[in-house]
C-alpha atoms as a PDB file:
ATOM      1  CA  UNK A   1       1.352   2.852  40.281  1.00  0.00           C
ATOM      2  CA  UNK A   2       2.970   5.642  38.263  1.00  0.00           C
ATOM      3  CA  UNK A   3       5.824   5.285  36.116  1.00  0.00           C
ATOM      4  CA  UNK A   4       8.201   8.225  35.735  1.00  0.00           C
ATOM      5  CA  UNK A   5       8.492   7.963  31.372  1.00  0.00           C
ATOM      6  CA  UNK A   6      10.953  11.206  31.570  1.00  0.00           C
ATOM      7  CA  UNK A   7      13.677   9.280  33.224  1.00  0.00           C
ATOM      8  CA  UNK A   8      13.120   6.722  29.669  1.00  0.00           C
ATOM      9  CA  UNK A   9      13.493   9.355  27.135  1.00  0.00           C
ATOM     10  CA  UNK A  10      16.853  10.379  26.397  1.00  0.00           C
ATOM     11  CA  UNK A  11      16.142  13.602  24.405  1.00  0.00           C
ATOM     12  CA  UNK A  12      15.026  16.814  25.881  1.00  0.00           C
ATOM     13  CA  UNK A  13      12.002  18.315  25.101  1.00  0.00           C
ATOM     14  CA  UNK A  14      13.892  20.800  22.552  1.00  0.00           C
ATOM     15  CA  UNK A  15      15.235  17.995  20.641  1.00  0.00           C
ATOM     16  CA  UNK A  16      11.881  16.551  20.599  1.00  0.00           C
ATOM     17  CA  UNK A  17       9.990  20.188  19.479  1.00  0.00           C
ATOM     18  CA  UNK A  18      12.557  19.957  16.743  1.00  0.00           C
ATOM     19  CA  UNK A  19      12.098  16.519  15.225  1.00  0.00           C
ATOM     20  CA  UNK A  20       8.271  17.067  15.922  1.00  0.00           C
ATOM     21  CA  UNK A  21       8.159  19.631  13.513  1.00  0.00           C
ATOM     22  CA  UNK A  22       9.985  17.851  10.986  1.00  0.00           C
ATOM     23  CA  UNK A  23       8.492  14.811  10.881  1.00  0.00           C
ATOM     24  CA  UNK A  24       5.951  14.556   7.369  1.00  0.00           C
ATOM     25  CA  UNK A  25       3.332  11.384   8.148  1.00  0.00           C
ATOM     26  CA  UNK A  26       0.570  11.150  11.368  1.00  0.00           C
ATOM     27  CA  UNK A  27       1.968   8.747  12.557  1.00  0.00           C
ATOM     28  CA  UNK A  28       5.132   9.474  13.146  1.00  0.00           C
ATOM     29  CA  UNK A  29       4.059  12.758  14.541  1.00  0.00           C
ATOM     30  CA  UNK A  30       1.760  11.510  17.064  1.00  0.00           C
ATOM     31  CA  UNK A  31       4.404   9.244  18.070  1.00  0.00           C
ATOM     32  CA  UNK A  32       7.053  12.179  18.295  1.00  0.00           C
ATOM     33  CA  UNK A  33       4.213  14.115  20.132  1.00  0.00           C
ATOM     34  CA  UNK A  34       3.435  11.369  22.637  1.00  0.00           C
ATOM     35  CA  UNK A  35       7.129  11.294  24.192  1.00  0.00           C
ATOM     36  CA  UNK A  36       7.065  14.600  23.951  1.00  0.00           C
ATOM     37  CA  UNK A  37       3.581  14.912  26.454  1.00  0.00           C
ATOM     38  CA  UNK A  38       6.041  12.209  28.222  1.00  0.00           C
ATOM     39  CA  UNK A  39       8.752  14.342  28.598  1.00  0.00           C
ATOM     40  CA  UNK A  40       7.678  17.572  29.819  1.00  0.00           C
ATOM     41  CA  UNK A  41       4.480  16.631  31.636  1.00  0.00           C
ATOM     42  CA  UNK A  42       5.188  15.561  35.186  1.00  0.00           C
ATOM     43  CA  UNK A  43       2.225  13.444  36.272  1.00  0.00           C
ATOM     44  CA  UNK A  44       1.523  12.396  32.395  1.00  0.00           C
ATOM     45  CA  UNK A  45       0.026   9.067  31.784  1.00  0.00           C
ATOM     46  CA  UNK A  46       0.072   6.354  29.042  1.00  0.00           C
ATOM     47  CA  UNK A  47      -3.883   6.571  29.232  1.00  0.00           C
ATOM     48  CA  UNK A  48      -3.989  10.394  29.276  1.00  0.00           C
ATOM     49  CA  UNK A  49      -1.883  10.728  26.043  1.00  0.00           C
ATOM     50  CA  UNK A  50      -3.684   7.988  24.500  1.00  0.00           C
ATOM     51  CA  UNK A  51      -6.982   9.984  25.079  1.00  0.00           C
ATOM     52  CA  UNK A  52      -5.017  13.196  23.885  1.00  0.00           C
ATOM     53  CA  UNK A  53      -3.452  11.468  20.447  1.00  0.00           C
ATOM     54  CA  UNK A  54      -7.342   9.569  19.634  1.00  0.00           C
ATOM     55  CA  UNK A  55      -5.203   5.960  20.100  1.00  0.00           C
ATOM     56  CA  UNK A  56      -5.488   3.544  22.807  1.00  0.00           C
ATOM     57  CA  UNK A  57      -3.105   3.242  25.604  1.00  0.00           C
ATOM     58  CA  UNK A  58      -1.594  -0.529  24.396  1.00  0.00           C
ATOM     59  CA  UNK A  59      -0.355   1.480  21.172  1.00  0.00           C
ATOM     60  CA  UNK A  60       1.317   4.125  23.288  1.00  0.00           C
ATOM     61  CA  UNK A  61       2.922   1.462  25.368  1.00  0.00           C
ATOM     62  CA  UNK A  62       4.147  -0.166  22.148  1.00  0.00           C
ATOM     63  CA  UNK A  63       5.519   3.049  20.696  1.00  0.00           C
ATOM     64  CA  UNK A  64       7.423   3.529  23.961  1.00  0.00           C
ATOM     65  CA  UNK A  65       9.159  -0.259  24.177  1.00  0.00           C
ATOM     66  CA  UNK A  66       9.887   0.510  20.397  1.00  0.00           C
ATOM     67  CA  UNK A  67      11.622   3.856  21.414  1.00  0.00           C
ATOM     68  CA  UNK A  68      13.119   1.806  24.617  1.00  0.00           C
ATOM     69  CA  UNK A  69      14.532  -1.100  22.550  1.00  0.00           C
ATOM     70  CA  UNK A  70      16.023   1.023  19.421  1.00  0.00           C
ATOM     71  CA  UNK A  71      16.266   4.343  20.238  1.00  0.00           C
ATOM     72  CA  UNK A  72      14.129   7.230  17.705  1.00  0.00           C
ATOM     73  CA  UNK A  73      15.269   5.452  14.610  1.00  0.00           C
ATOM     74  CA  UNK A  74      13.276   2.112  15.668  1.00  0.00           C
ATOM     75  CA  UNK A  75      10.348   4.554  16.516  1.00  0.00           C
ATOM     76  CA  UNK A  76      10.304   6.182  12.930  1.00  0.00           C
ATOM     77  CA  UNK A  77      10.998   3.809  11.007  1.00  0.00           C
ATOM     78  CA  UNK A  78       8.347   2.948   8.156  1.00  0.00           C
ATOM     79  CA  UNK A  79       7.273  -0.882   8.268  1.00  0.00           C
ATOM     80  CA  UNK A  80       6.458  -2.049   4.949  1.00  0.00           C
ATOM     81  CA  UNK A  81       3.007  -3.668   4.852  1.00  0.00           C
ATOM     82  CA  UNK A  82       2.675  -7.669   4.961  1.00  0.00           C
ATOM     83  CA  UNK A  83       0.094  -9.477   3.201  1.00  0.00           C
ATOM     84  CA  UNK A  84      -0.046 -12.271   0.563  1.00  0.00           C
ATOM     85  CA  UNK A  85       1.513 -11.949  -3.187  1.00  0.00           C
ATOM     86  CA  UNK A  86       0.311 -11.172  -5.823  1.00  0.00           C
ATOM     87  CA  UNK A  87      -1.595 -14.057  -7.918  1.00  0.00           C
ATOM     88  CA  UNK A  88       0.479 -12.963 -11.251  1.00  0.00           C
ATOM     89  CA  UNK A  89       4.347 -12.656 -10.841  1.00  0.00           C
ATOM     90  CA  UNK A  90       5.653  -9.203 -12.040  1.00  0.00           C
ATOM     91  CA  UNK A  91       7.789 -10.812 -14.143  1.00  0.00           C
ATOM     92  CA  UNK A  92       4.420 -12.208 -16.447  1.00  0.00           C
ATOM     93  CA  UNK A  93       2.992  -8.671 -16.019  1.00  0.00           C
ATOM     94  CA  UNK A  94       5.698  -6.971 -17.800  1.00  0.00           C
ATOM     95  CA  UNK A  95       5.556  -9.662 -20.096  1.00  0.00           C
ATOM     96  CA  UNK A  96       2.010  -8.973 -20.554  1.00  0.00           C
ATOM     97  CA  UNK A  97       2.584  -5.157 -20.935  1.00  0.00           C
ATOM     98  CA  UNK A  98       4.682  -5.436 -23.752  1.00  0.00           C
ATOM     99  CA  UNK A  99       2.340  -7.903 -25.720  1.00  0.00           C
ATOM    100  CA  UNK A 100       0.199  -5.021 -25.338  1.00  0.00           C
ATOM    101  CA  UNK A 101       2.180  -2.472 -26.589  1.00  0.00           C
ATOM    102  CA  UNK A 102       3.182  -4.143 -29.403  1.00  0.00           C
ATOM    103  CA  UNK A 103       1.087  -2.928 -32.759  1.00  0.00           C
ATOM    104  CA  UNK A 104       0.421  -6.193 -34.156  1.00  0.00           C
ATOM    105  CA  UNK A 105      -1.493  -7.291 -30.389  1.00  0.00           C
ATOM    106  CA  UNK A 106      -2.992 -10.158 -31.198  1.00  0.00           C
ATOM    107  CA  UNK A 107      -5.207 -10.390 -27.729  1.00  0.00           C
ATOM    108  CA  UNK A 108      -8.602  -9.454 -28.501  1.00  0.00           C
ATOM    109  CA  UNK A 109     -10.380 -10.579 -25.547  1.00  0.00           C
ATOM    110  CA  UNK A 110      -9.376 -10.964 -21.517  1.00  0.00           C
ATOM    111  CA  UNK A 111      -9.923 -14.779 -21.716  1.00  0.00           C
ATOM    112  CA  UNK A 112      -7.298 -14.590 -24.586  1.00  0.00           C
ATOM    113  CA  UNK A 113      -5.026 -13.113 -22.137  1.00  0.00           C
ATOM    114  CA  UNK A 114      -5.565 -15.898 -19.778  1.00  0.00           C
ATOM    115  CA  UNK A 115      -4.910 -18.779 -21.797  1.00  0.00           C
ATOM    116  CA  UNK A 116      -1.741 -17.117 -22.901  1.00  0.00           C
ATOM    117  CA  UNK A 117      -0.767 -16.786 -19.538  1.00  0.00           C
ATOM    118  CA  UNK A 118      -1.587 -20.320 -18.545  1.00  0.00           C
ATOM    119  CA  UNK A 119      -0.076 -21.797 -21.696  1.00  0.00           C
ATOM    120  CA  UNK A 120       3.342 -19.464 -21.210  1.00  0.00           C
ATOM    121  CA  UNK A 121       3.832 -19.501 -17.421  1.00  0.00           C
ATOM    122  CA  UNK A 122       1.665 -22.091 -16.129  1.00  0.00           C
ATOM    123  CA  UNK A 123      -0.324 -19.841 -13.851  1.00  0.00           C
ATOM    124  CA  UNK A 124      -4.006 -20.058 -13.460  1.00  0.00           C
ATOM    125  CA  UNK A 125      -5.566 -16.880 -13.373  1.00  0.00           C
ATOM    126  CA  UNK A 126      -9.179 -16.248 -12.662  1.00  0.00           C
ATOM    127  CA  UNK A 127     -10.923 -13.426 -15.323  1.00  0.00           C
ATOM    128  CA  UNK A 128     -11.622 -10.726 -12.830  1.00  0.00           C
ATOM    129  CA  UNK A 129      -8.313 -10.744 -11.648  1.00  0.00           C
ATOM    130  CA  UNK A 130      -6.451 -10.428 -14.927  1.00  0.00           C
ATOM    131  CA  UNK A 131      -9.435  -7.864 -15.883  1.00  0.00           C
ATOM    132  CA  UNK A 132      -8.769  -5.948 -12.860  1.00  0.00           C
ATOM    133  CA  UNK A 133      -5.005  -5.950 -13.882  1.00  0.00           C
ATOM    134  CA  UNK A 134      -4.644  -4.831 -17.189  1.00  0.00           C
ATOM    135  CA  UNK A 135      -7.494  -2.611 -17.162  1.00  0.00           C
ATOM    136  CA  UNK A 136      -7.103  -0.808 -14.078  1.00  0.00           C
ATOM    137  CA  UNK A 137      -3.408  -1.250 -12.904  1.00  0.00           C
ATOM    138  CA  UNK A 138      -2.101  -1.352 -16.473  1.00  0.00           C
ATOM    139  CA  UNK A 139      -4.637   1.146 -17.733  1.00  0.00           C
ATOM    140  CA  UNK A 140      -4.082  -0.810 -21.271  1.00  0.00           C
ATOM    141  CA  UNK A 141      -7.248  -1.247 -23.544  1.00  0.00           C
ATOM    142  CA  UNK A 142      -7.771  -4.606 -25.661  1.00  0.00           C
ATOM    143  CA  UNK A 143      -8.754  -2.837 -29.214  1.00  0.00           C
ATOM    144  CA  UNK A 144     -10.848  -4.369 -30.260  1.00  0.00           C
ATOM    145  CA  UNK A 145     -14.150  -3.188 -31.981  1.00  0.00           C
ATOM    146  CA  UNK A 146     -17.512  -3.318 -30.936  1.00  0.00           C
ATOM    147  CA  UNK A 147     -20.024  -6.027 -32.603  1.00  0.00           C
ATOM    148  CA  UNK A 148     -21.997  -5.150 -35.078  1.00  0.00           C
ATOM    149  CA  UNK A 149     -25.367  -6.258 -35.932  1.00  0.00           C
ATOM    150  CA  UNK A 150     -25.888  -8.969 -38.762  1.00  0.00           C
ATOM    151  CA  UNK A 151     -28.378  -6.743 -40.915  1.00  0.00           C
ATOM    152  CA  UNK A 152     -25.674  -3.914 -40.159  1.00  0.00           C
ATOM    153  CA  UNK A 153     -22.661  -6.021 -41.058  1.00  0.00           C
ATOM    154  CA  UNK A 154     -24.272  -7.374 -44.500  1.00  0.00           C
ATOM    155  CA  UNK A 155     -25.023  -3.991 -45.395  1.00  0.00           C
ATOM    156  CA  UNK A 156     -20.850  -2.924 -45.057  1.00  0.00           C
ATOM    157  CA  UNK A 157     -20.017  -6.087 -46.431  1.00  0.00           C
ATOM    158  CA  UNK A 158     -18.428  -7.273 -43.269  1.00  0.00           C
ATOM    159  CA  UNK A 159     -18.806 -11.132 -42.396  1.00  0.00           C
ATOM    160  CA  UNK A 160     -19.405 -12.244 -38.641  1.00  0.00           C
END
């Protein structure tokens, strides 16, 4: 059974060709794009603009009830992305950032680091997670020099 979509869309296709070309991310074009297929194609189907868009015909259903329930805005609007916290709290990581900034730094090593965090904030931290932090997020090098050999370091005078 076929479902006349042009009787759900409340814009004309005008409207639609305008905010079409306006619109900056994929996905909000392809969902623009879909009601407009909708709109001015008589005997248009959820499956044929899936096919037409590269999605599957559950996610043009979904985009529709979206448009449906809340109008364009509820279409468009950008969901932010769910997932689980990060392990350090930002507060701790600014904290952190400023201990390294600092010219008298007195963390030479990432396990230093750690234990600071543990002893200051009480959170557990595993290495390659506070590595992967303030090396690549924080783009912050510990300064510390490399080691020298023994025979190397008696010859400068330098004790190990």
């Amino acid at each position: 059974m076929k479902v006349n979509y042009q009787e759900r869309i409340d814009l004309t296709a005008d409207d639609l060709k305008i905010i079409l070309s306006q619109q900056r991310t994929i996905p909000n074009r392809q969902k623009i794009q879909a009601l407009y297929w909708l709109k001015t194609e008589a005997n248009q189907s959820l499956t044929d603009v899936a096919e037409r868009l590269g999605v599957h015909r559950i996610t043009v259903h979904r985009w529709l009830k979206q448009y449906t329930a809340g109008g364009l805005a509820e279409l468009l609007k950008i969901r932010q992305a769910t997932g689980r916290p990060r392990v350090i709290p930002s507060a701790v990581i600014a904290r952190i950032s400023e201990k390294l900034s600092e010219d008298s730094c007195e963390f030479k090593t990432y396990k230093e680091i750690g234990q600071w965090v543990e002893e200051n904030y009480q959170v557990s931290v595993k290495y390659q997670t506070l590595h992967k932090q303030v090396h690549y997020r924080m783009k912050a090098n510990l300064k510390v020099p490399k080691p020298v050999s023994k025979q190397k370091a008696q010859e400068a005078g330098i004790e190990l």
